[in-house]
N, C-alpha and C. Protein backbone atom coordinates (compact mmCIF):
# COMPACT_ATOMS: atom_id res chain seq x y z
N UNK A 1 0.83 -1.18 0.00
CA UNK A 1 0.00 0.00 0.00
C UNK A 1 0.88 1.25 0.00
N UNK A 2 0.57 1.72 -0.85
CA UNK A 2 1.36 3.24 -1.11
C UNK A 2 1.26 4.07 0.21
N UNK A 3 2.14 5.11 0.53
CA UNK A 3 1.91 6.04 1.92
C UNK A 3 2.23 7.35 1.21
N UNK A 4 1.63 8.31 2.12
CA UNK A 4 1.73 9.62 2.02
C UNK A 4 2.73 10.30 1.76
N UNK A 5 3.14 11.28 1.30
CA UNK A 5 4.22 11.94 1.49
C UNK A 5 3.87 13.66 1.56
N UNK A 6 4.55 14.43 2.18
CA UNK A 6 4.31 15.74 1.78
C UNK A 6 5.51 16.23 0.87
N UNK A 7 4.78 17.12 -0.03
CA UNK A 7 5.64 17.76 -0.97
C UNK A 7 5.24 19.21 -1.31
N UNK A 8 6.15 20.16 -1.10
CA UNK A 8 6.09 21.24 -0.97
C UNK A 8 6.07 22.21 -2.38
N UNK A 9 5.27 22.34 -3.37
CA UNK A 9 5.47 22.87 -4.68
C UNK A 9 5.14 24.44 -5.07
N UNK A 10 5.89 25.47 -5.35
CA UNK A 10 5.35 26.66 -5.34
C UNK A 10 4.65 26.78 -6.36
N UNK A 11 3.31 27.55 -6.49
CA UNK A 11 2.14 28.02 -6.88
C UNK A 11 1.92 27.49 -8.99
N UNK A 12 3.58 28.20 -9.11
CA UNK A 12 3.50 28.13 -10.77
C UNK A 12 3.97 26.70 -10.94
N UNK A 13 4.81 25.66 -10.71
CA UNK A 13 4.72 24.30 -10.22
C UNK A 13 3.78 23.90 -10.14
N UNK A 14 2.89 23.57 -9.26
CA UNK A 14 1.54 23.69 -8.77
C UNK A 14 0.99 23.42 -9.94
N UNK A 15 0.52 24.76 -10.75
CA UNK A 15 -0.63 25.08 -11.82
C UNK A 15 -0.28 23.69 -13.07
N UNK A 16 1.16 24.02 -13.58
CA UNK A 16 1.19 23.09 -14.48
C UNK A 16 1.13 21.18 -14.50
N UNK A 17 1.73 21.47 -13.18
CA UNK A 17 1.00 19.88 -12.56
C UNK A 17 -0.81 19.50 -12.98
N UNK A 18 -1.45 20.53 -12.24
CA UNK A 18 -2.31 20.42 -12.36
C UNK A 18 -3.03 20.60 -13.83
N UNK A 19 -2.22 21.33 -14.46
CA UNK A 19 -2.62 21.14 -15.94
C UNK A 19 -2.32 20.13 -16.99
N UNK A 20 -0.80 19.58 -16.25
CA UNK A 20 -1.02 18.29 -17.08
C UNK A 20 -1.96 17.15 -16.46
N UNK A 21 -2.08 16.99 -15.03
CA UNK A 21 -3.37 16.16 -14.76
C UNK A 21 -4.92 16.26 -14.87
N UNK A 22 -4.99 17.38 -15.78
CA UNK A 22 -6.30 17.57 -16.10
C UNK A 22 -6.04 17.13 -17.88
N UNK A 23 -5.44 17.60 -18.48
CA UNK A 23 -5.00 16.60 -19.89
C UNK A 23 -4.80 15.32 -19.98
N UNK A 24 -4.27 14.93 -19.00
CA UNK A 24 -4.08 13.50 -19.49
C UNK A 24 -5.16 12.81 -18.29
N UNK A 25 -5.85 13.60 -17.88
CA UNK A 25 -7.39 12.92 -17.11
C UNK A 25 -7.11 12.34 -16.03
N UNK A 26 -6.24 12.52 -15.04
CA UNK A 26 -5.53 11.71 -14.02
C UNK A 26 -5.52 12.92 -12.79
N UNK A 27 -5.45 12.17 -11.89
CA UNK A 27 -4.85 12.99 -10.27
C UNK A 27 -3.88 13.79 -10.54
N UNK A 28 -3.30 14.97 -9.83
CA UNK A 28 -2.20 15.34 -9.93
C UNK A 28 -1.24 14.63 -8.80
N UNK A 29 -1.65 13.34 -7.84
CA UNK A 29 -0.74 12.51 -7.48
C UNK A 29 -0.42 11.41 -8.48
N UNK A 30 -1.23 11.14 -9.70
CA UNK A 30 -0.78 10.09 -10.13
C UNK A 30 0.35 10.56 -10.92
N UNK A 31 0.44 12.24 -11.25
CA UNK A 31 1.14 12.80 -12.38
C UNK A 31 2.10 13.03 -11.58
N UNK A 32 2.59 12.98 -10.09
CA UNK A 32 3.85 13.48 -9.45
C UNK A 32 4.48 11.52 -9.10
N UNK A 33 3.59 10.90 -8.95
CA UNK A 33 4.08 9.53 -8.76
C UNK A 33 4.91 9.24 -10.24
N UNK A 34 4.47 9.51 -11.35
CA UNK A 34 5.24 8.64 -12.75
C UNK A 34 6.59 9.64 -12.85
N UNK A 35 6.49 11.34 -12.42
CA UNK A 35 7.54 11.99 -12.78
C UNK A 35 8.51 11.39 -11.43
N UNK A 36 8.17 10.73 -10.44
CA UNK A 36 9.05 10.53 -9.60
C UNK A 36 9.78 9.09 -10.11
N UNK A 37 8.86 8.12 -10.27
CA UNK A 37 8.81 7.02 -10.86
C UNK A 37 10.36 6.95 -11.96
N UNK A 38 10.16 8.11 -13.26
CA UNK A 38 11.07 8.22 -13.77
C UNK A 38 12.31 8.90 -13.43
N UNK A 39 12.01 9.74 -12.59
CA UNK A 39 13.64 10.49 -12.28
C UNK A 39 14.20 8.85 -11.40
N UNK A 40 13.35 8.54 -10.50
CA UNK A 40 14.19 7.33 -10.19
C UNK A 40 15.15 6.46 -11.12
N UNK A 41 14.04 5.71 -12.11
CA UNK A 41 14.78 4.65 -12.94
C UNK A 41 15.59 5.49 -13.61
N UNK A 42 15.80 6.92 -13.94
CA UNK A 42 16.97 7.35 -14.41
C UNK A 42 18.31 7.74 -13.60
N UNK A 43 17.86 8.08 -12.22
CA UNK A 43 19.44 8.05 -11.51
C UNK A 43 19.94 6.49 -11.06
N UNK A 44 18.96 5.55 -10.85
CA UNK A 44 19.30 4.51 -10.24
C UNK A 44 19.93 3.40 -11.78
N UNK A 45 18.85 3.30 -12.75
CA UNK A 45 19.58 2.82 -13.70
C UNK A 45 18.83 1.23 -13.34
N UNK A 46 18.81 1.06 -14.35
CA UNK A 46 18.67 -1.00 -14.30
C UNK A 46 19.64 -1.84 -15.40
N UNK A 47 20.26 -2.97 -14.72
CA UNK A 47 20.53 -3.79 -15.35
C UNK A 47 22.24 -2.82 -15.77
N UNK A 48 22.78 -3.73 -16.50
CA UNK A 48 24.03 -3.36 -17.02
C UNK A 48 24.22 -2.38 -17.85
N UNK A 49 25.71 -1.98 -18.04
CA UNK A 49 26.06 -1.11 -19.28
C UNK A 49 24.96 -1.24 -20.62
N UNK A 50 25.60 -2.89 -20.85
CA UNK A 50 25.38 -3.36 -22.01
C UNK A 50 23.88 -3.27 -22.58
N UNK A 51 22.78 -3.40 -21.11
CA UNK A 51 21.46 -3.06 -21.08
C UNK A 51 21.02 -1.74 -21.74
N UNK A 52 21.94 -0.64 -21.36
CA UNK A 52 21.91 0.16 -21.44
C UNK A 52 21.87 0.91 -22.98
N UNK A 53 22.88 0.44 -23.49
CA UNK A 53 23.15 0.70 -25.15
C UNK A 53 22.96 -0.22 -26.11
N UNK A 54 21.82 -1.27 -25.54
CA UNK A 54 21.85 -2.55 -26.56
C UNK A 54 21.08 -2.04 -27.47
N UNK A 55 20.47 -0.89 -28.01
CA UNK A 55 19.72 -0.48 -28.91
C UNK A 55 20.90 0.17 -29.61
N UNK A 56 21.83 0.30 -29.21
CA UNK A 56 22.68 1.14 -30.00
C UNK A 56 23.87 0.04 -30.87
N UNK A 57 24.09 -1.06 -30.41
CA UNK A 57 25.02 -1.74 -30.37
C UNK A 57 24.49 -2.43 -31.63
N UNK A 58 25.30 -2.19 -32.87
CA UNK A 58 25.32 -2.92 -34.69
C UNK A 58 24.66 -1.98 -35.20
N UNK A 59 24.33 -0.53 -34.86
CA UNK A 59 23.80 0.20 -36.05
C UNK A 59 24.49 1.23 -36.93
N UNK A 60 25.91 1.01 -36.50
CA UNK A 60 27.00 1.33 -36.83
C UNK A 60 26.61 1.19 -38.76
N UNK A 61 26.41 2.21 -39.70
CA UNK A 61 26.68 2.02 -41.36
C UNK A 61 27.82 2.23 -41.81
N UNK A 62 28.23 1.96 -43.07
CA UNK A 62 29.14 2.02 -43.69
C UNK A 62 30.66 2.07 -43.41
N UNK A 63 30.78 1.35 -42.21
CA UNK A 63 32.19 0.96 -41.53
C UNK A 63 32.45 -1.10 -42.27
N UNK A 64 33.75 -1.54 -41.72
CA UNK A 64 33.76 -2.51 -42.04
C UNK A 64 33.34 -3.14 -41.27
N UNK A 65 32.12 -4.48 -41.23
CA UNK A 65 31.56 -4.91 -40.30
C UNK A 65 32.87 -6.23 -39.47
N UNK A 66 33.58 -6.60 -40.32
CA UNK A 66 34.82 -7.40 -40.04
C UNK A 66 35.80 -7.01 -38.75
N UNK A 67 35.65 -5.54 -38.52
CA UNK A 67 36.92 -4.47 -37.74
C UNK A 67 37.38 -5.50 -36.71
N UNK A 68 35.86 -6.08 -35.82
CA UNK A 68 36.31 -7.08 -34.61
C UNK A 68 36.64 -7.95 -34.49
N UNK A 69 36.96 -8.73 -35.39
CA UNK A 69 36.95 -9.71 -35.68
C UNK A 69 38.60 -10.35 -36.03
N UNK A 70 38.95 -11.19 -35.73
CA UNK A 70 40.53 -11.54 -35.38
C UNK A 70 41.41 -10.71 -35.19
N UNK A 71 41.03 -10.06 -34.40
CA UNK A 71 41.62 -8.80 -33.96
C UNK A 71 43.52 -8.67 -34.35
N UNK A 72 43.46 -9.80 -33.03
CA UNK A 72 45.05 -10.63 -32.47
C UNK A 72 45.80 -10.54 -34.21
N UNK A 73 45.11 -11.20 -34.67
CA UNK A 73 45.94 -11.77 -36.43
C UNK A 73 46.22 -10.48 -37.01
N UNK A 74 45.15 -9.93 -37.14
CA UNK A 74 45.37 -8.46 -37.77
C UNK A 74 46.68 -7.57 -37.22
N UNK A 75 46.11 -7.37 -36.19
CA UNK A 75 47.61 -6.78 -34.91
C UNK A 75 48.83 -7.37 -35.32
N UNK A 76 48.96 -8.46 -35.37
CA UNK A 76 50.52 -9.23 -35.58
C UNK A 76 50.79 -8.77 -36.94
N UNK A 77 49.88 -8.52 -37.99
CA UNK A 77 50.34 -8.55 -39.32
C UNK A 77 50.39 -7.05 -39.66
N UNK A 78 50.08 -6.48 -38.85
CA UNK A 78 50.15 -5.00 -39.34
C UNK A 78 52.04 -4.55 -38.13
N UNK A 79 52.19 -5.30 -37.06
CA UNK A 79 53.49 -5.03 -36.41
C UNK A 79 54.48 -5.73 -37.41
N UNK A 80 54.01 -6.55 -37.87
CA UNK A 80 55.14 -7.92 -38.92
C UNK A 80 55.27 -6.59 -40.54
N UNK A 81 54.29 -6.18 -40.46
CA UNK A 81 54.48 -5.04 -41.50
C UNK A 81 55.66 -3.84 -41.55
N UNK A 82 55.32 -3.12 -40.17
CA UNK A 82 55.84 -1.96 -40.01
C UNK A 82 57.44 -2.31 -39.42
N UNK A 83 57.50 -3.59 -39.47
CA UNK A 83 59.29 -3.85 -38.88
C UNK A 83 59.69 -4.19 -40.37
N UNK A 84 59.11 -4.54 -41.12
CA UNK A 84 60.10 -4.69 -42.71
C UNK A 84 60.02 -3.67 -43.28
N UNK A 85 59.65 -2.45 -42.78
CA UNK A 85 59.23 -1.29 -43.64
C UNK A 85 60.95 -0.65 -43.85
C-alpha cells in the first residue's frame, strides 16, 4: 500500500502539474508519482552497461563490419608489416 508523502510545490509548479493532470485525465498525485517514478529509474539505472546501449550496439553504417573480428591476427600482421618497412 502506497503512503503519504508531503511535498512542498510553489504556486506556478503547482498550476502546471495540475494542468497536465487535467489533460491526461488523471490525479495530480498520479502525475507526481510517474515523474518521480522516472527520475528514479533514471538516476538509479537498471541492469548493465550493455542493457543500457543494446539499442545502439550494430547500427553502426558504412564501416567494415569485419573491424572485430581476429583482432590478435590483424595486430601481428600489421606489427610484422611496419618492422620490414
Amino acid at each position: 500500500m502506497a503512503s503519504p508523502i508531503t511535498l512542498r510545490l510553489d504556486p506556478e509548479m503547482r498550476r502546471r502539474v495540475t494542468r497536465i493532470a487535467r489533460r491526461k485525465r488523471t490525479t495530480t498525485s498520479e502525475v507526481l508519482r510517474q515523474a518521480i517514478a522516472t527520475w528514479v529509474e533514471r538516476e538509479e539505472g537498471t541492469g548493465s552497461v550493455h542493457d543500457s546501449i543494446k539499442d545502439l550496439i550494430g547500427n553502426v553504417r558504412g564501416a567494415d563490419p569485419t573491424l572485430s573480428t581476429d583482432t590478435g591476427r590483424r595486430f601481428t600482421e600489421l606489427l610484422r608489416a611496419r618492422r620490414s618497412e
